[in-house]
Protein backbone atom coordinates (compact mmCIF):
# COMPACT_ATOMS: atom_id res chain seq x y z
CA UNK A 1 -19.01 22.68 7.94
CA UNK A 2 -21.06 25.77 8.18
CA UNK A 3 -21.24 28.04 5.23
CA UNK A 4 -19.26 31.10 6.96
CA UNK A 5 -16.31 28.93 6.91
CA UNK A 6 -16.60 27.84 3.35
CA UNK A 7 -17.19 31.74 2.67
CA UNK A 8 -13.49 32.51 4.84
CA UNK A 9 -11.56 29.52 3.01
CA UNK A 10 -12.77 31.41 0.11
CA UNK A 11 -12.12 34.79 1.08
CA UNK A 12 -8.44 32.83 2.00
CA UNK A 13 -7.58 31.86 -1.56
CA UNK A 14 -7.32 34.97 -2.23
CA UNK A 15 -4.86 36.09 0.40
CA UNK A 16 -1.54 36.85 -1.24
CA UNK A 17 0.25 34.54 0.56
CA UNK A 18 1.06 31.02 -0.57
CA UNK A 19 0.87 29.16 2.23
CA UNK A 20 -2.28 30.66 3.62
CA UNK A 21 -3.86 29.76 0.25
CA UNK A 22 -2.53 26.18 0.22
CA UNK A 23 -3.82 26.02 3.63
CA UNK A 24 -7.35 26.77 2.58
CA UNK A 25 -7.48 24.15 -0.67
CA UNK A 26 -6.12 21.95 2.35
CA UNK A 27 -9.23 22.15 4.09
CA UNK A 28 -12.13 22.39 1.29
CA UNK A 29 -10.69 19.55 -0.05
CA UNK A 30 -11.13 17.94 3.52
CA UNK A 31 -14.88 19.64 4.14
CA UNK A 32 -17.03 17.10 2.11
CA UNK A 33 -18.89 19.67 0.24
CA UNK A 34 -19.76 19.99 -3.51
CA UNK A 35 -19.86 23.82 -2.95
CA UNK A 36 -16.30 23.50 -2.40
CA UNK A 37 -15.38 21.64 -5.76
CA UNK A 38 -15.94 25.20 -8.03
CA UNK A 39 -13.05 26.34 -5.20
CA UNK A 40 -10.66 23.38 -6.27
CA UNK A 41 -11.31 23.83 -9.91
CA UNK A 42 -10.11 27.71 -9.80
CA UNK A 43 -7.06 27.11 -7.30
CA UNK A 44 -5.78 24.08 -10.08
CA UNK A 45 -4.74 27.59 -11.95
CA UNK A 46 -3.12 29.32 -8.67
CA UNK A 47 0.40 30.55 -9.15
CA UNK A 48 1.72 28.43 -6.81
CA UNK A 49 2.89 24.93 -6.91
CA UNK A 50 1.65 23.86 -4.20
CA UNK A 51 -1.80 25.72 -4.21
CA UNK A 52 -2.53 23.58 -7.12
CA UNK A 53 -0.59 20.47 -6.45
CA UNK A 54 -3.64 20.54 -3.07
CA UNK A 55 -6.51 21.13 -5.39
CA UNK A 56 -5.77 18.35 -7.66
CA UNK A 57 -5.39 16.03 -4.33
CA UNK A 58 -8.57 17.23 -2.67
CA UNK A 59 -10.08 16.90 -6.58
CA UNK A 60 -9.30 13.12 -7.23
CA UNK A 61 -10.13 12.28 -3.07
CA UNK A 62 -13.20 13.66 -3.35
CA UNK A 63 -14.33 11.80 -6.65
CA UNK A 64 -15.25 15.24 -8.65
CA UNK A 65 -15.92 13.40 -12.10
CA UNK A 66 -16.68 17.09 -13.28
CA UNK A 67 -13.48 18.15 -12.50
CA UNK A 68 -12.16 16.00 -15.70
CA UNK A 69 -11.94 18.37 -18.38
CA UNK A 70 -9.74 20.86 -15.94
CA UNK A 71 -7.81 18.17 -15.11
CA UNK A 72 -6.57 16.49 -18.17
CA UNK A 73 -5.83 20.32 -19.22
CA UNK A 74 -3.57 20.50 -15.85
CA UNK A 75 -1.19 17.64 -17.49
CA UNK A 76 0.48 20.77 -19.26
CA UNK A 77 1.23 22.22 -15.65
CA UNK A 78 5.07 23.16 -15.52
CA UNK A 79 5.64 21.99 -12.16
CA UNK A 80 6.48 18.04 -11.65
CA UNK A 81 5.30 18.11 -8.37
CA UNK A 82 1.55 19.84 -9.16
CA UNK A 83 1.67 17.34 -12.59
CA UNK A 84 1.81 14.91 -10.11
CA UNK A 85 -0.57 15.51 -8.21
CA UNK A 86 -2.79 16.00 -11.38
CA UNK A 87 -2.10 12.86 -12.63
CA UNK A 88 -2.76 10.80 -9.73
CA UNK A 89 -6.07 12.34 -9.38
CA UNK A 90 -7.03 11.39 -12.94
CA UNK A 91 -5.92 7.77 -11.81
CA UNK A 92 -8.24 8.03 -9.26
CA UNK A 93 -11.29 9.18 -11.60
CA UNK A 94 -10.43 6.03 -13.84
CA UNK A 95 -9.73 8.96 -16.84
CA UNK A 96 -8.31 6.06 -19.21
CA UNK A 97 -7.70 9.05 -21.83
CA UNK A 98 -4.83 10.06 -19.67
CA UNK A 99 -2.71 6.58 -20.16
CA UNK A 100 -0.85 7.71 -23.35
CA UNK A 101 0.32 10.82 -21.55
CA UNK A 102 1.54 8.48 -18.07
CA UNK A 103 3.38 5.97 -20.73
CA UNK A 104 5.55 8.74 -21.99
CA UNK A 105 6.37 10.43 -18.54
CA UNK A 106 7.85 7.43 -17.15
CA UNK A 107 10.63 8.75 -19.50
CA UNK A 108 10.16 11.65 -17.92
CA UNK A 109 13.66 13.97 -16.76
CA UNK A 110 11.40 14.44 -12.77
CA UNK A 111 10.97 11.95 -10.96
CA UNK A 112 7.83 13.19 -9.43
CA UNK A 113 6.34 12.43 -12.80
CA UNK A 114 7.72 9.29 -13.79
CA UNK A 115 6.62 8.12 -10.22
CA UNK A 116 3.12 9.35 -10.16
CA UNK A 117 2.51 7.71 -13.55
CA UNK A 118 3.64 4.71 -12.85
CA UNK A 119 1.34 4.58 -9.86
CA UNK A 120 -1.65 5.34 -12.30
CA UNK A 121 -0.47 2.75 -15.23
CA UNK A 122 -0.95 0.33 -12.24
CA UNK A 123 -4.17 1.41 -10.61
CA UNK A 124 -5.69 1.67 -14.18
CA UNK A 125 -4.35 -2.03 -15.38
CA UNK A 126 -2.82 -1.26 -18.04
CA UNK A 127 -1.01 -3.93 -19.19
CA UNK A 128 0.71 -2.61 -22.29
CA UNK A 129 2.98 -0.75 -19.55
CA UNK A 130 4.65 -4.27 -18.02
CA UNK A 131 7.87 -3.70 -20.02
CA UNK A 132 8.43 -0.37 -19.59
CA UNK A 133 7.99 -0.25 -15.58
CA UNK A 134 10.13 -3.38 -15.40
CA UNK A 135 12.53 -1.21 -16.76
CA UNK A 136 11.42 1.44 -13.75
CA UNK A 137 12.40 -1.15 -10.89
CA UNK A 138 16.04 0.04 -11.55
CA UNK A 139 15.04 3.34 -11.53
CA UNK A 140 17.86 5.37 -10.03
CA UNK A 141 15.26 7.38 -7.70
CA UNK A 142 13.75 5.33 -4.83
CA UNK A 143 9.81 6.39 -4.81
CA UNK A 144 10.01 5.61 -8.85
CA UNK A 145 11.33 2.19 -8.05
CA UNK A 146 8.77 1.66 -5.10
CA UNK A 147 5.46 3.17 -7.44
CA UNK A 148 7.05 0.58 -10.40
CA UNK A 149 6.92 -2.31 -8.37
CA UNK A 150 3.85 -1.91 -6.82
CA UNK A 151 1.92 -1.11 -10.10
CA UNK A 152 3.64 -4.33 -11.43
CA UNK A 153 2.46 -6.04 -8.89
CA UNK A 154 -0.96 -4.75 -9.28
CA UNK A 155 -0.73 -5.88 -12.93
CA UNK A 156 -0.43 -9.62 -11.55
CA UNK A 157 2.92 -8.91 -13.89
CA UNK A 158 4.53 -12.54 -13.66
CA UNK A 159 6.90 -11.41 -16.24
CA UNK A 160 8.26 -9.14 -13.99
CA UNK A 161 9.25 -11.92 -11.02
CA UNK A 162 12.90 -11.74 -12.30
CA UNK A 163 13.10 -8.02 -11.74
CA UNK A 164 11.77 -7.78 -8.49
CA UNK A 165 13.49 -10.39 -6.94
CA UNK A 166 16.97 -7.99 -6.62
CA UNK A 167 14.07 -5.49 -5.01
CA UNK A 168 14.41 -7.51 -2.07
CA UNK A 169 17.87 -6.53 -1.57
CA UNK A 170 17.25 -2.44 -2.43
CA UNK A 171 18.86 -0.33 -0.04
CA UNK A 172 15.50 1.60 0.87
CA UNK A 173 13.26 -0.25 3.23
CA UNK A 174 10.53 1.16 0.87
CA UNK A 175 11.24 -0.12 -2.28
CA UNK A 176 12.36 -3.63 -0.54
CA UNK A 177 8.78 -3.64 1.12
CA UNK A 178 6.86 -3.09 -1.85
CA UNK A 179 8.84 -6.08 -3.54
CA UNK A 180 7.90 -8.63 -0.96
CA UNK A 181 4.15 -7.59 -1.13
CA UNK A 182 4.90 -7.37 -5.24
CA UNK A 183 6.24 -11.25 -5.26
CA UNK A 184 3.14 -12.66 -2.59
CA UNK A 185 0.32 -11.39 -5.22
CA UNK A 186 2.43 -12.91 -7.65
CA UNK A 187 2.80 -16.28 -5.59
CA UNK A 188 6.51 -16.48 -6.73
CA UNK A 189 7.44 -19.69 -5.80
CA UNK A 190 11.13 -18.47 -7.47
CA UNK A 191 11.36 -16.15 -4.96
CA UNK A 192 11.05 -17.99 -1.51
CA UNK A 193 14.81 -18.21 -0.69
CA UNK A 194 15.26 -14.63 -0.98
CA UNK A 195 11.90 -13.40 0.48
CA UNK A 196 13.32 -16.03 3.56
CA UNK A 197 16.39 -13.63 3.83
CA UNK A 198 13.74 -10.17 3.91
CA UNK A 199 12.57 -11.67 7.19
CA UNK A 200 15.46 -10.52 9.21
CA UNK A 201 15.46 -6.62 6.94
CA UNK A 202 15.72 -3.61 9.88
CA UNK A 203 12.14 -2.71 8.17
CA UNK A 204 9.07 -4.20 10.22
CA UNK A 205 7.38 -3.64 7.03
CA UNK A 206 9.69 -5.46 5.22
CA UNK A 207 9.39 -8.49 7.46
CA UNK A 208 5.77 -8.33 7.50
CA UNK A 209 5.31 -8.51 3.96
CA UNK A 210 7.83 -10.84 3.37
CA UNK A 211 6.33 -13.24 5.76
CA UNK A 212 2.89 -12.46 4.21
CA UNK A 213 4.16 -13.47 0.53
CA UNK A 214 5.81 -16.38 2.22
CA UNK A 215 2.43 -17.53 3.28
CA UNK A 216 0.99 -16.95 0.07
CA UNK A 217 2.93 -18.93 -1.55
CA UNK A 218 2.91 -22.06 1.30
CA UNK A 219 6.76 -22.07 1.71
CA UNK A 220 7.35 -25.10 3.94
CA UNK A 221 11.33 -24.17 3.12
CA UNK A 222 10.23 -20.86 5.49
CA UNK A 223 8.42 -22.51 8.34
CA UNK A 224 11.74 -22.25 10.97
CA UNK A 225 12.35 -18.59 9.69
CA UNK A 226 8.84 -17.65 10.58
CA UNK A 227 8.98 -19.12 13.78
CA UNK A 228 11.63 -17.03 14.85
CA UNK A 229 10.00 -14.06 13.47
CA UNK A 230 7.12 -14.87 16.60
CA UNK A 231 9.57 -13.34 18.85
CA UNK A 232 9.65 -10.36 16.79
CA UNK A 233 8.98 -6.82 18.58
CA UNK A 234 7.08 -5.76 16.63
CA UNK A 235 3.35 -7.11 16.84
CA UNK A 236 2.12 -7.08 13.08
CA UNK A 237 5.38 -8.49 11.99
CA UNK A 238 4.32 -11.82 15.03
CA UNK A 239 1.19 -11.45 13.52
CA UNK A 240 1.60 -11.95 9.79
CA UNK A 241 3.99 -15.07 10.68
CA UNK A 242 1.37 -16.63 12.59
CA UNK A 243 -0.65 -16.16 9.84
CA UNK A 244 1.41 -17.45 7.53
CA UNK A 245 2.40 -20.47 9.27
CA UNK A 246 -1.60 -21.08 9.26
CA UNK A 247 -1.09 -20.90 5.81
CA UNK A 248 1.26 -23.11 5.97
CA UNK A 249 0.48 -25.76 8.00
CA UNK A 250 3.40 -27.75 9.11
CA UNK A 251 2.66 -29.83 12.24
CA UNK A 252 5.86 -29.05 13.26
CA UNK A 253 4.91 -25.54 14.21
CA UNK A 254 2.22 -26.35 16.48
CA UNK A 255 3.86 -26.22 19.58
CA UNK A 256 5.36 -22.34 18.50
CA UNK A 257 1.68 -21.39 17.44
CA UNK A 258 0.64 -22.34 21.20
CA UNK A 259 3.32 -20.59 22.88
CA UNK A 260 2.28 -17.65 20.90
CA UNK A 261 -1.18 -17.82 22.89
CA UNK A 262 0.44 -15.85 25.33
CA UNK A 263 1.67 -12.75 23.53
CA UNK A 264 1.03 -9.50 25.23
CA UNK A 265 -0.95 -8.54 21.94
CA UNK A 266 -4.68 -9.42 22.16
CA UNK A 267 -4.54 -9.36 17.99
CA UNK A 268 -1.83 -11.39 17.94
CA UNK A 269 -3.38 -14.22 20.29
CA UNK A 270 -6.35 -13.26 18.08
CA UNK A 271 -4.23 -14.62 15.00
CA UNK A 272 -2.53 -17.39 16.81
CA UNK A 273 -6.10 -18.84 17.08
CA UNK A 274 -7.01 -18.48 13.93
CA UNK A 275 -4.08 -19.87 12.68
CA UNK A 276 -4.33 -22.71 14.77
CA UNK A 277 -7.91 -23.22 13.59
CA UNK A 278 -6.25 -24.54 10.27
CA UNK A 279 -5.06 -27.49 11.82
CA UNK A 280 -8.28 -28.78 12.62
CA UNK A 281 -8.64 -31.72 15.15
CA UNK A 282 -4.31 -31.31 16.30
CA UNK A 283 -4.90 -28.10 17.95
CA UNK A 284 -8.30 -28.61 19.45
CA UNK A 285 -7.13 -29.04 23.02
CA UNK A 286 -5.27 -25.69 22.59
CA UNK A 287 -8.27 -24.26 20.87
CA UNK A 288 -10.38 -25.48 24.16
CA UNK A 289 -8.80 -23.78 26.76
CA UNK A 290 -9.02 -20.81 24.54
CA UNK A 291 -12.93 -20.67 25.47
CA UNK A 292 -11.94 -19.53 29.21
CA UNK A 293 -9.56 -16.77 27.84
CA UNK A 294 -10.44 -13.98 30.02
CA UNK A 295 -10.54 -11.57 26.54
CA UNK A 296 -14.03 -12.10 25.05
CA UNK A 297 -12.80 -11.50 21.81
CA UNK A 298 -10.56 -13.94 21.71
CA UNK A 299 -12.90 -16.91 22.86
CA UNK A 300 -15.36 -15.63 19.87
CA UNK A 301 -12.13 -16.16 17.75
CA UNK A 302 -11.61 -19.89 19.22
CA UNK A 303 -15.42 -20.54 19.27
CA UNK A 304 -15.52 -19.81 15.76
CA UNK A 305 -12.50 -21.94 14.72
CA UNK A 306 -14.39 -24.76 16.51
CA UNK A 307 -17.39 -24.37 14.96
């Protein structure tokens, strides 16, 4: 960006308006330039929420390690929303100083806080945190619950598998998402039959990662589900069950995983390939005719798998 328009998003922070202001620590956090960061630094102090709750995003996107010191001060901002915002950016800079402060705002009365930290405790692996954002999965605010589980996950928290099981069932497609994908790092074998149920959730995200944590864990219990999820409308929901029927690798599902070479969805014939590549010499034939698919792409996908 030229430097007349990092002299007017300067000239902008000053406007009296709040939203004009936010709107310029919008876009020097976006710009790419270290002449921006002394910008950042000074709107972290702006009267306005959401002034600073932008320059402690563009702050922690843009990696500005010198930006510490102003940062870890910003944990006393009033605002749970702008503490946020803070916080995650030290969890981006790896600022391990900061983990005392994100253990004692998961107690936190705003949610914004307890979520945030509990994002950061997870991203910065620390482990001392497992019982106290187990405790978070039955937080009564949804994006707490959600940033819980997925840090526990993170943590490869296997003492946790009995918590996030119920996840499954949460009423917000969010939180129920970030459980499946929770219990596949964890390969949680304890959790197939209810990750089997997730498949038919109303949440394509849901279904996805369900399937994928099915596949992670080799459920041969799943294999009929995920066949049916093939027919799926959505294409990265068909996609993750053909991958994890790959995974899988019941002969049984052969003849679905060759139907599937037909989907309108060049990535998900793509998949169907590869998964069929996993069952070596019973799927050559399919993996043959493959080679005069009209989609280049896709005969470098069976070429490979015969290779």
């Amino acid at each position: 960006m030229p430097e007349t328009s990092l002299q007017y998003l300067a000239k902008q922070l000053k406007d009296p308006d709040e939203f004009q202001r936010c709107a310029a620590v919008h876009a020097l956090g976006r710009i790419g330039l270290a002449e921006a960061h002394p910008y950042l630094l000074k709107a972290l102090k702006d009267a306005h929420f959401e002034v600073r709750e932008a320059a402690a995003w563009g702050l922690g996107e843009a990696q500005v390690t010198e930006a510490i010191p102003d940062l870890l001060a910003a944990l006393n901002d009033p605002h749970p929303v702008a503490w946020a915002a803070v916080a995650e950016a030290l969890g981006l800079l790896n600022v391990f100083e900061a983990i005392p402060q994100f253990i004692a705002a998961l107690d936190a009365p705003e949610a914004p806080k307890r979520a945030a930290s509990a994002w950061c405790l997870g991203i910065l692996s620390v482990r001392e945190a497992i019982p106290a954002l187990i405790q978070r999965v039955q937080d009564p605010d949804d994006e707490v619950r959600a940033a819980a589980i997925q840090a526990l996950g993170d943590l490869q928290a296997q003492e946790a598998i009995p918590a996030l099981i119920p996840a499954l069932s949460d009423q917000v497609s969010g939180v129920c998402s970030n459980a499946a994908l929770a219990l596949g790092q964890l390969k949680a074998d304890a959790a197939i039959a209810e990750l089997i149920k997730a498949l038919e959730n109303l949440g394509s995200e849901v279904r996805s990662n369900a399937a994928w944590a099915l596949g992670q864990v080799r459920a041969t219990a799943a294999r009929a589900a995920l066949e049916t999820l093939l027919k799926d409308f959505v294409a990265e929901v068909r996609g993750t069950a053909l991958w994890a029927l790959g995974e899988i690798q019941a002969p049984e599902s052969l003849p679905a995983l060759i139907e599937t070479l037909a989907d309108p969805d060049a990535e998900v014939q793509a998949q169907a390939i590869e998964s069929l590549g996993q069952f070596g010499a019973a799927a050559e034939q399919a993996l043959q005719a493959a080679l005069s698919h009209e989609n280049s792409d896709i005969r470098a996908v069976a070429s490979k798998c015969l290779a």
